[in-house]
N, C-alpha and C. Protein backbone atom coordinates (compact mmCIF):
# COMPACT_ATOMS: atom_id res chain seq x y z
N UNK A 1 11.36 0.54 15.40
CA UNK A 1 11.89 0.52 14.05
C UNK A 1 13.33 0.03 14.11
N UNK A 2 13.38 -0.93 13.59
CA UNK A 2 15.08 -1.54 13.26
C UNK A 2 15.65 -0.33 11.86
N UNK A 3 17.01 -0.30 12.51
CA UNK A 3 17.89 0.60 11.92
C UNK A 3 18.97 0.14 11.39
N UNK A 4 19.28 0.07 10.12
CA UNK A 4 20.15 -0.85 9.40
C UNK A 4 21.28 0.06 8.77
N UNK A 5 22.66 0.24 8.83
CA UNK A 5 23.47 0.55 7.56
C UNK A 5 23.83 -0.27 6.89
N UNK A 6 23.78 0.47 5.33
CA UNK A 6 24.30 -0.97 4.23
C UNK A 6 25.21 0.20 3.48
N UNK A 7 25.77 -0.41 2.87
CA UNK A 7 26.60 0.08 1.48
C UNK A 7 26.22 -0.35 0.38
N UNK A 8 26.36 0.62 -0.80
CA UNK A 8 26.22 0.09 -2.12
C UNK A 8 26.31 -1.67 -2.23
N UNK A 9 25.36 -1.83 -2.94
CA UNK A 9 25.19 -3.60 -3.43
C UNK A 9 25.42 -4.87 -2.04
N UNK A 10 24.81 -3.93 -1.00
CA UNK A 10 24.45 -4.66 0.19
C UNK A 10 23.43 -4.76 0.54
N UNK A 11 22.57 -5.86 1.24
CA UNK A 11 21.36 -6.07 1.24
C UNK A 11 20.45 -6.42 2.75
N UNK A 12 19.74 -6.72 2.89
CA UNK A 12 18.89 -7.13 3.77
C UNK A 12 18.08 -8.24 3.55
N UNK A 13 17.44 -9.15 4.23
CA UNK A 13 16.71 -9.88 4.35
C UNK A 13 15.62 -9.85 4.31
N UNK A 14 14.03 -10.19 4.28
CA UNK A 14 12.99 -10.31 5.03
C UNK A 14 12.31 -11.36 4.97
N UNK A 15 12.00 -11.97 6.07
CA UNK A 15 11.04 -13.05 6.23
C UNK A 15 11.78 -14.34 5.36
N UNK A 16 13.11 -14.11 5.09
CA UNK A 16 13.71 -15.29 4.51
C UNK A 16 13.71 -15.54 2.25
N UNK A 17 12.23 -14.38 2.16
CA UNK A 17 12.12 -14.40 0.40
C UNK A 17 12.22 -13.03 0.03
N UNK A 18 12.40 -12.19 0.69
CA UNK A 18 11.99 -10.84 0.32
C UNK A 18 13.81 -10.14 0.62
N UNK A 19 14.84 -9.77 -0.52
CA UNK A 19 15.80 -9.10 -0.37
C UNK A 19 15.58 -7.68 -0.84
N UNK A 20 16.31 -6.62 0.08
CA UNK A 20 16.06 -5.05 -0.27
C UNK A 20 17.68 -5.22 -0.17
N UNK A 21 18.02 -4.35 -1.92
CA UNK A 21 19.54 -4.50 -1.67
C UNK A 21 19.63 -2.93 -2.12
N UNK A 22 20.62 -2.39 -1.81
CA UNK A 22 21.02 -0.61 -1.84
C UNK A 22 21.68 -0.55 -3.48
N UNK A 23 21.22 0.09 -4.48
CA UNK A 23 21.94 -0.15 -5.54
C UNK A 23 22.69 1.00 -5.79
N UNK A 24 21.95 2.33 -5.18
CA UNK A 24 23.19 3.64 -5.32
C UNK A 24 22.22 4.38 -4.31
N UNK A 25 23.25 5.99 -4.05
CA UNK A 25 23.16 7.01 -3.09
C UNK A 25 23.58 8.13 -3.86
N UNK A 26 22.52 8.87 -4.59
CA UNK A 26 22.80 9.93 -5.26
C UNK A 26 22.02 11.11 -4.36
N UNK A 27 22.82 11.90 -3.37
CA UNK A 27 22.67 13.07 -2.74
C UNK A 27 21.84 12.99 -1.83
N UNK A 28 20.68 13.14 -1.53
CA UNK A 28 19.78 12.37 -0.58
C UNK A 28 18.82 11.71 -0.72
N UNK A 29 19.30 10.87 -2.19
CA UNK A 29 18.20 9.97 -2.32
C UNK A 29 19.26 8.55 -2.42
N UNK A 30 18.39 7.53 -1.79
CA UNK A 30 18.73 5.99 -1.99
C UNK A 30 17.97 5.16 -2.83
N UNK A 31 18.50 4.54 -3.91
CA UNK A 31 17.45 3.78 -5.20
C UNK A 31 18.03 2.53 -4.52
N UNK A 32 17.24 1.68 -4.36
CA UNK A 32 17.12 0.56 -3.71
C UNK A 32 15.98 -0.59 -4.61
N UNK A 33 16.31 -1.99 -4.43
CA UNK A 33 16.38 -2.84 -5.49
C UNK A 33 15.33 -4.11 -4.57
N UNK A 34 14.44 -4.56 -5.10
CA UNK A 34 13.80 -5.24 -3.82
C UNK A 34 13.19 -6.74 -4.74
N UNK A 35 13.56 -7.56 -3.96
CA UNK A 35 13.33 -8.98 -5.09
C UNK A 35 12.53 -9.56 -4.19
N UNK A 36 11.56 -10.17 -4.77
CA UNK A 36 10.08 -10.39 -3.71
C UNK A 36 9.26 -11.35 -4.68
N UNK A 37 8.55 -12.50 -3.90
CA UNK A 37 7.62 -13.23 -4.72
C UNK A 37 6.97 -12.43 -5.17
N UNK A 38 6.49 -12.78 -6.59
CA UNK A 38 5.51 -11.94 -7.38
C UNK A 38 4.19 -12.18 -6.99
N UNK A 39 4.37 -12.80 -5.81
CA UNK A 39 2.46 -12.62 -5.19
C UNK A 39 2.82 -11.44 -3.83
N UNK A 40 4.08 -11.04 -3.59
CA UNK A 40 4.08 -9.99 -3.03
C UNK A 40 3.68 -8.54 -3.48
N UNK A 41 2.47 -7.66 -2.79
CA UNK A 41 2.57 -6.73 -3.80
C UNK A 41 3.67 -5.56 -2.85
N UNK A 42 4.36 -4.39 -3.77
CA UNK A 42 5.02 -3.52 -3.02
C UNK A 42 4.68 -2.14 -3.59
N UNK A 43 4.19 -1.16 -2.74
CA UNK A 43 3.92 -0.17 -3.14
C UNK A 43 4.79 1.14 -2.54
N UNK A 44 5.14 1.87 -2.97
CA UNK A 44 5.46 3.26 -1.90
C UNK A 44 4.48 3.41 -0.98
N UNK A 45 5.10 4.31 0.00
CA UNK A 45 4.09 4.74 0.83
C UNK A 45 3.01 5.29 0.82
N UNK A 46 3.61 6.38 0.36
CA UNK A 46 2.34 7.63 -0.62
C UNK A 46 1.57 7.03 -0.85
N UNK A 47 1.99 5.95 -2.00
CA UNK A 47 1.06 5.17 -2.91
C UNK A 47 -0.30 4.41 -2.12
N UNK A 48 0.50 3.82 -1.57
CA UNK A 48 -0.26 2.75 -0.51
C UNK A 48 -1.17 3.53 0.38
N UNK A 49 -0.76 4.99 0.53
CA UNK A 49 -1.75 5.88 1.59
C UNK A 49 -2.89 6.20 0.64
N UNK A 50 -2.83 6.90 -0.27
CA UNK A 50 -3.37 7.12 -1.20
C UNK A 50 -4.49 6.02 -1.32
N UNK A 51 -4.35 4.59 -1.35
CA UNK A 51 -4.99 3.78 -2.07
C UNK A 51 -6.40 3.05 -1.02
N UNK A 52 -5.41 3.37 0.24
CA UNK A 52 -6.22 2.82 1.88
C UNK A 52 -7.33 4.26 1.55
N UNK A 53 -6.75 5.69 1.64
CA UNK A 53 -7.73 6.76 1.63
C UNK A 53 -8.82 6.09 0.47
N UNK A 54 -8.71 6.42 -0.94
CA UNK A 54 -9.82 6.04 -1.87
C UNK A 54 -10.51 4.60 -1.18
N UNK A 55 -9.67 3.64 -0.75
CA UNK A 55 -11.21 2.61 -0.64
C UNK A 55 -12.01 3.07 0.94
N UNK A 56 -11.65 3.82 1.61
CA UNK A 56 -11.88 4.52 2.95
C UNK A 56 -13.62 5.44 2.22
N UNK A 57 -12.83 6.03 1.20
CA UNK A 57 -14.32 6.60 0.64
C UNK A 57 -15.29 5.76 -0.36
N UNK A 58 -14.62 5.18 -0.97
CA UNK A 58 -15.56 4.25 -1.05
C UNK A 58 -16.39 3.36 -0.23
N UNK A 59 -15.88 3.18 0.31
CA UNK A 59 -16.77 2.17 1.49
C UNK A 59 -17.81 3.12 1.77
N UNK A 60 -17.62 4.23 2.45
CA UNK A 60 -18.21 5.53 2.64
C UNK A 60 -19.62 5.62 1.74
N UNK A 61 -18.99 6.07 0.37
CA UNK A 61 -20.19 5.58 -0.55
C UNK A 61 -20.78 4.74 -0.87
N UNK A 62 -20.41 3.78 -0.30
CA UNK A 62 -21.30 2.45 -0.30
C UNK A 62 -22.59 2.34 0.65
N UNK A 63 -21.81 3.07 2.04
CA UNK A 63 -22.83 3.01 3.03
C UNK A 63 -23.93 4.06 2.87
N UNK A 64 -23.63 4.87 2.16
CA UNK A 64 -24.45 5.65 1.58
C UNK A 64 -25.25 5.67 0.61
N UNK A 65 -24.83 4.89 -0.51
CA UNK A 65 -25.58 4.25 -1.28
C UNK A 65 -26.87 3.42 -0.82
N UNK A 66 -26.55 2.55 0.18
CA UNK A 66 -27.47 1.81 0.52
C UNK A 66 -28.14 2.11 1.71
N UNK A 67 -28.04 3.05 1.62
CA UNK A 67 -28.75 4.31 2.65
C UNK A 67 -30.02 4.68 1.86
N UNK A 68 -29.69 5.07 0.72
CA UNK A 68 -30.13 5.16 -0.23
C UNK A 68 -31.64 4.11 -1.11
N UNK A 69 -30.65 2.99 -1.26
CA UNK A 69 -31.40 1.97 -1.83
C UNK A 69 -32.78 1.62 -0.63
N UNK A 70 -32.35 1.60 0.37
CA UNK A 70 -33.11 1.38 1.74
C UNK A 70 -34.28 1.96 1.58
N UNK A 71 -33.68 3.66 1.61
CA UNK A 71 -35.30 4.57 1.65
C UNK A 71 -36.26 4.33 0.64
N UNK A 72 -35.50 3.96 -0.83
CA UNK A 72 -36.57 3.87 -1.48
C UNK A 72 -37.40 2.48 -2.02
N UNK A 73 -36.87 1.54 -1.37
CA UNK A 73 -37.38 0.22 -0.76
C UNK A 73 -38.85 0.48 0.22
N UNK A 74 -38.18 1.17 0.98
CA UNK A 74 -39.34 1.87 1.86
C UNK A 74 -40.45 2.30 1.44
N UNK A 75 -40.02 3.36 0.60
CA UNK A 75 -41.25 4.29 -0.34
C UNK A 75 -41.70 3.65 -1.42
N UNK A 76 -41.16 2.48 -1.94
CA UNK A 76 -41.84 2.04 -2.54
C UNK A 76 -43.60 0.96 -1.93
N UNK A 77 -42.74 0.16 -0.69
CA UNK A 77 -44.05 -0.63 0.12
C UNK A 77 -44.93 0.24 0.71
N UNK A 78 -45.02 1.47 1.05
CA UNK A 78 -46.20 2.08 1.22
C UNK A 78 -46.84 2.55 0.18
């Protein structure tokens, strides 16, 4: 993990299109400002965990579903 200090209305780079600039430091939180092609998507973390878990179960139910569809494919040709 690269470890960066910035100050208020200082920024970072990424990949040359993507700037994360520090816009304030209120107590122990940092609100931070991030300018990114709009075909970039950006999510929180949480968010993004959250979103990998739900399609994790879905898939899940999918394979189950057609677990499903299978048997009674089955029971139907006999």
């Amino acid at each position: 993990m690269l470890v960066l200090s910035r100050k208020i209305d200082e920024s970072i780079m990424i990949g040359g299109n993507i700037e994360v600039v520090v816009l304030g430091v209120e107590g122990d939180n940092v609100k931070i400002g991030i300018r990114a092609p709009k075909d970039i998507e950006i999510l929180r973390k949480e968010l993004y965990a959250n979103i990998q878990s739900s399609n994790r179960e879905a898939v899940s139910s999918l394979k189950s579903l057609n677990d499903v569809v299978l048997l009674l494919k089955q029971n139907r040709n006999k």
